[in-house]
C-alpha atoms as a PDB file:
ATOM      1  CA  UNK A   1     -20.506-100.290 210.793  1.00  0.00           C
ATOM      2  CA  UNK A   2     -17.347-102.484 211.212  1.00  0.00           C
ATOM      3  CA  UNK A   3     -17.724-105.620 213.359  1.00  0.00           C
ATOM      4  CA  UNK A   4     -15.372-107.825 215.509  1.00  0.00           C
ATOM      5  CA  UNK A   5     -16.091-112.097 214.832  1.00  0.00           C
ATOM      6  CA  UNK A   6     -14.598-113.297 217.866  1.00  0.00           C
ATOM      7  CA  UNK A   7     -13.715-117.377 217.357  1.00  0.00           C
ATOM      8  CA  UNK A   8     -12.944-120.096 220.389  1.00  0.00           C
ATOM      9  CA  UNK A   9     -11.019-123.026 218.220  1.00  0.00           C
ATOM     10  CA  UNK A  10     -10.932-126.410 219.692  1.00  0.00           C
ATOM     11  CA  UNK A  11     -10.063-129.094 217.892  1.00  0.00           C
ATOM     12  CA  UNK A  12      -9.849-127.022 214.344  1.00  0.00           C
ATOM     13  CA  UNK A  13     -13.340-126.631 215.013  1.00  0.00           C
ATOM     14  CA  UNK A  14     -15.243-123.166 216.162  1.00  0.00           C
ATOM     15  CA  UNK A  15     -16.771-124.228 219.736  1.00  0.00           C
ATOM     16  CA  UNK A  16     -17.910-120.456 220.548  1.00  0.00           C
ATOM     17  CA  UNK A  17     -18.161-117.200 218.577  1.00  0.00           C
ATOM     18  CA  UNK A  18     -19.606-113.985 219.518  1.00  0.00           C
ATOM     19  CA  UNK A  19     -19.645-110.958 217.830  1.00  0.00           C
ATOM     20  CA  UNK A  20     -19.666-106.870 219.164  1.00  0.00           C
ATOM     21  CA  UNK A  21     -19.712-103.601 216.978  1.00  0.00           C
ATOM     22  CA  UNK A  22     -16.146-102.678 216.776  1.00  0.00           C
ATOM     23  CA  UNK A  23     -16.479 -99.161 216.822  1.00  0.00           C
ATOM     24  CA  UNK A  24     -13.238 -96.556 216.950  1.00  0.00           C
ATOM     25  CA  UNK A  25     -11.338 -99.092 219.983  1.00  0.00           C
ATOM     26  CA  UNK A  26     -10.232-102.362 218.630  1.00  0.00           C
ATOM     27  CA  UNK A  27      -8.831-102.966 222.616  1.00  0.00           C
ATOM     28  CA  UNK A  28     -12.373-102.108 223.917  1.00  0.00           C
ATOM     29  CA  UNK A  29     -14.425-104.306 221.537  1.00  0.00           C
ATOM     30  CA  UNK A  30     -11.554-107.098 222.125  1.00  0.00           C
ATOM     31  CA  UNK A  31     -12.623-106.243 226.296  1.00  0.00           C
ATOM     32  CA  UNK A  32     -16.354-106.053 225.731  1.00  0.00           C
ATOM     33  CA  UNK A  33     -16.293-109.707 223.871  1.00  0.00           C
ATOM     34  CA  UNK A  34     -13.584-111.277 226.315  1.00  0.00           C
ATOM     35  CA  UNK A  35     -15.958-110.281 229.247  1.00  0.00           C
ATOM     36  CA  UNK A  36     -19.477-111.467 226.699  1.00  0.00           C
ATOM     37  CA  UNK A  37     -17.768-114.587 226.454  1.00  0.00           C
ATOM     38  CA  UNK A  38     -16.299-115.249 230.204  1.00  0.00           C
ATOM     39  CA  UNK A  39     -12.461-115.508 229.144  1.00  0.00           C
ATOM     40  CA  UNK A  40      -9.014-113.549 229.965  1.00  0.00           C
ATOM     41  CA  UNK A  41      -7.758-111.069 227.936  1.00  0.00           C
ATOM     42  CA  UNK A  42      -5.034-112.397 225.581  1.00  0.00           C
ATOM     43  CA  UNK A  43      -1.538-110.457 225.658  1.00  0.00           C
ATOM     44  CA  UNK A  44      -1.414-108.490 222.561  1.00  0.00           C
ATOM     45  CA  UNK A  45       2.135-108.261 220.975  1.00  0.00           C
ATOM     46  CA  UNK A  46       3.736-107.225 217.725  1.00  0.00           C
ATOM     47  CA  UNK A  47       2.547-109.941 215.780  1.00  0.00           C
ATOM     48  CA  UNK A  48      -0.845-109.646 216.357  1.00  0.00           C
ATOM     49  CA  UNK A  49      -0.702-105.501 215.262  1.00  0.00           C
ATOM     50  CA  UNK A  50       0.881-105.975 212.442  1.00  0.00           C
ATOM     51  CA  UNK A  51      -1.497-109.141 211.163  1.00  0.00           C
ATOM     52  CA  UNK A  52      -4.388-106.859 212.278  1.00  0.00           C
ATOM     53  CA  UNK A  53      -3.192-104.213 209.804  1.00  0.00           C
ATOM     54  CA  UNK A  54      -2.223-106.073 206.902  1.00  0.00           C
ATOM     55  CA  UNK A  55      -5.267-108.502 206.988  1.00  0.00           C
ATOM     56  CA  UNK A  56      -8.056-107.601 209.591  1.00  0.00           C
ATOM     57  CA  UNK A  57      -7.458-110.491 211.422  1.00  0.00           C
ATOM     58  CA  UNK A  58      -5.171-112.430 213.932  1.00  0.00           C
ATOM     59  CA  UNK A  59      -4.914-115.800 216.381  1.00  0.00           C
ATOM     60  CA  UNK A  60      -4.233-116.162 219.775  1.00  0.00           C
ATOM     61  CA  UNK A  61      -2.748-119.435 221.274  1.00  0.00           C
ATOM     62  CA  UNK A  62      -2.541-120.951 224.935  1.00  0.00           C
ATOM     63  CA  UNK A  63       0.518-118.608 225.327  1.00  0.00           C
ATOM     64  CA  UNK A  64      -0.575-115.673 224.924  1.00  0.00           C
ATOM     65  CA  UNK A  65      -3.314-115.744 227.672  1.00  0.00           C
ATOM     66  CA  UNK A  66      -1.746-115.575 231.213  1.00  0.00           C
ATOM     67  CA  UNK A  67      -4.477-117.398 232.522  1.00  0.00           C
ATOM     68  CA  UNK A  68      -5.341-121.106 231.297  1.00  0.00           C
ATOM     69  CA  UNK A  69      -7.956-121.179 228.937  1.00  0.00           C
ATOM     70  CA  UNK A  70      -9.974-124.370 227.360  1.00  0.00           C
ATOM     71  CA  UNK A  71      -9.698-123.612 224.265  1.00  0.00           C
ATOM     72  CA  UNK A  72      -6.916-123.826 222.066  1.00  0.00           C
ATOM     73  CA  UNK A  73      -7.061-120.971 219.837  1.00  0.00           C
ATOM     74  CA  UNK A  74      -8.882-117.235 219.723  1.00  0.00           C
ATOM     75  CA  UNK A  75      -9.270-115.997 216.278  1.00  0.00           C
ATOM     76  CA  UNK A  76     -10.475-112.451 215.951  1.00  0.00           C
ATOM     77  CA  UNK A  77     -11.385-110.656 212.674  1.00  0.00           C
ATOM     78  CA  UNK A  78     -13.534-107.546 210.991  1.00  0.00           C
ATOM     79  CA  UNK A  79     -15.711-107.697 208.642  1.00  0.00           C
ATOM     80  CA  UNK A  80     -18.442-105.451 207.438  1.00  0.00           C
ATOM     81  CA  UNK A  81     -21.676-107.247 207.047  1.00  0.00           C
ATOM     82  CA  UNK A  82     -23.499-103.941 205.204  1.00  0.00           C
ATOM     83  CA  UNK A  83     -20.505-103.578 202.359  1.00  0.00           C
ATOM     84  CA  UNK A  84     -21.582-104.676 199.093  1.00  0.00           C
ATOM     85  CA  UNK A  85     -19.772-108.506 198.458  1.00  0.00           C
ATOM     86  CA  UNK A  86     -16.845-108.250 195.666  1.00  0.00           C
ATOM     87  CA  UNK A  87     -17.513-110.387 192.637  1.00  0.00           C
ATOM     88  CA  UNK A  88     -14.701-112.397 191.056  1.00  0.00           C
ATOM     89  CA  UNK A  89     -12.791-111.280 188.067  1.00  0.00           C
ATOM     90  CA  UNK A  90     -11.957-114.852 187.489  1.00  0.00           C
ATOM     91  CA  UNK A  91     -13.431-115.957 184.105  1.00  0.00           C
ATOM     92  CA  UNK A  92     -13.732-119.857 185.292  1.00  0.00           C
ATOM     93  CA  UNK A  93     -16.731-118.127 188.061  1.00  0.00           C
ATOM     94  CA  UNK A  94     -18.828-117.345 185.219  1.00  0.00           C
END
C-alpha cells in the first residue's frame, strides 16, 4: 500500500517527517499528517496538482499556509515501500 512522506525543511535540512498510509484520499492523508504533526493545512493550488500527477510529489512554502508556520518548507511525496526497487540500465552501475 501507497504511503505519504511528509517533510518539515528548515534550513535545507529535514527537521520533522512523519509518514501515514495514503489510502484512496490524498486530502485526508495530507489532514491526518497535518493534525500528527501539529501544523495548518497548506492551501493547495494548481501547481501543487499538477506536480502531484506528473511526479508524486510537491513543496509547500511560507505562502501557501495561511497561518505562520516555523518551518520553511513542506515537502510531501508517495512512495511504495513493498514495490520491488528498479535496477539501472546504465552499464557504468555494473
Amino acid at each position: 500500500m501507497a504511503r505519504l512522506w511528509v517533510r518539515e525543511i528548515r534550513k535545507q535540512r529535514i527537521a520533522r517527517s512523519e509518514t501515514v498510509d495514503l489510502g484512496e484520499d490524498l486530502m485526508a492523508a495530507l489532514g491526518a499528517v497535518c493534525v500528527k504533526l501539529d501544523i495548518p493545512r497548506p492551501i493547495w493550488l494548481e501547481k501543487h496538482a499538477r506536480e502531484w500527477s506528473q511526479f508524486g510529489q510537491t513543496s509547500f512554502s511560507k505562502d501557501h499556509f495561511v497561518e505562520g508556520v516555523s518551518f520553511d518548507k513542506l515537502e510531501i511525496e508517495s512512495f511504495d515501500p513493498d514495490a520491488k526497487r528498479k535496477k539501472s540500465q546504465d552499464p557504468r552501475n555494473g
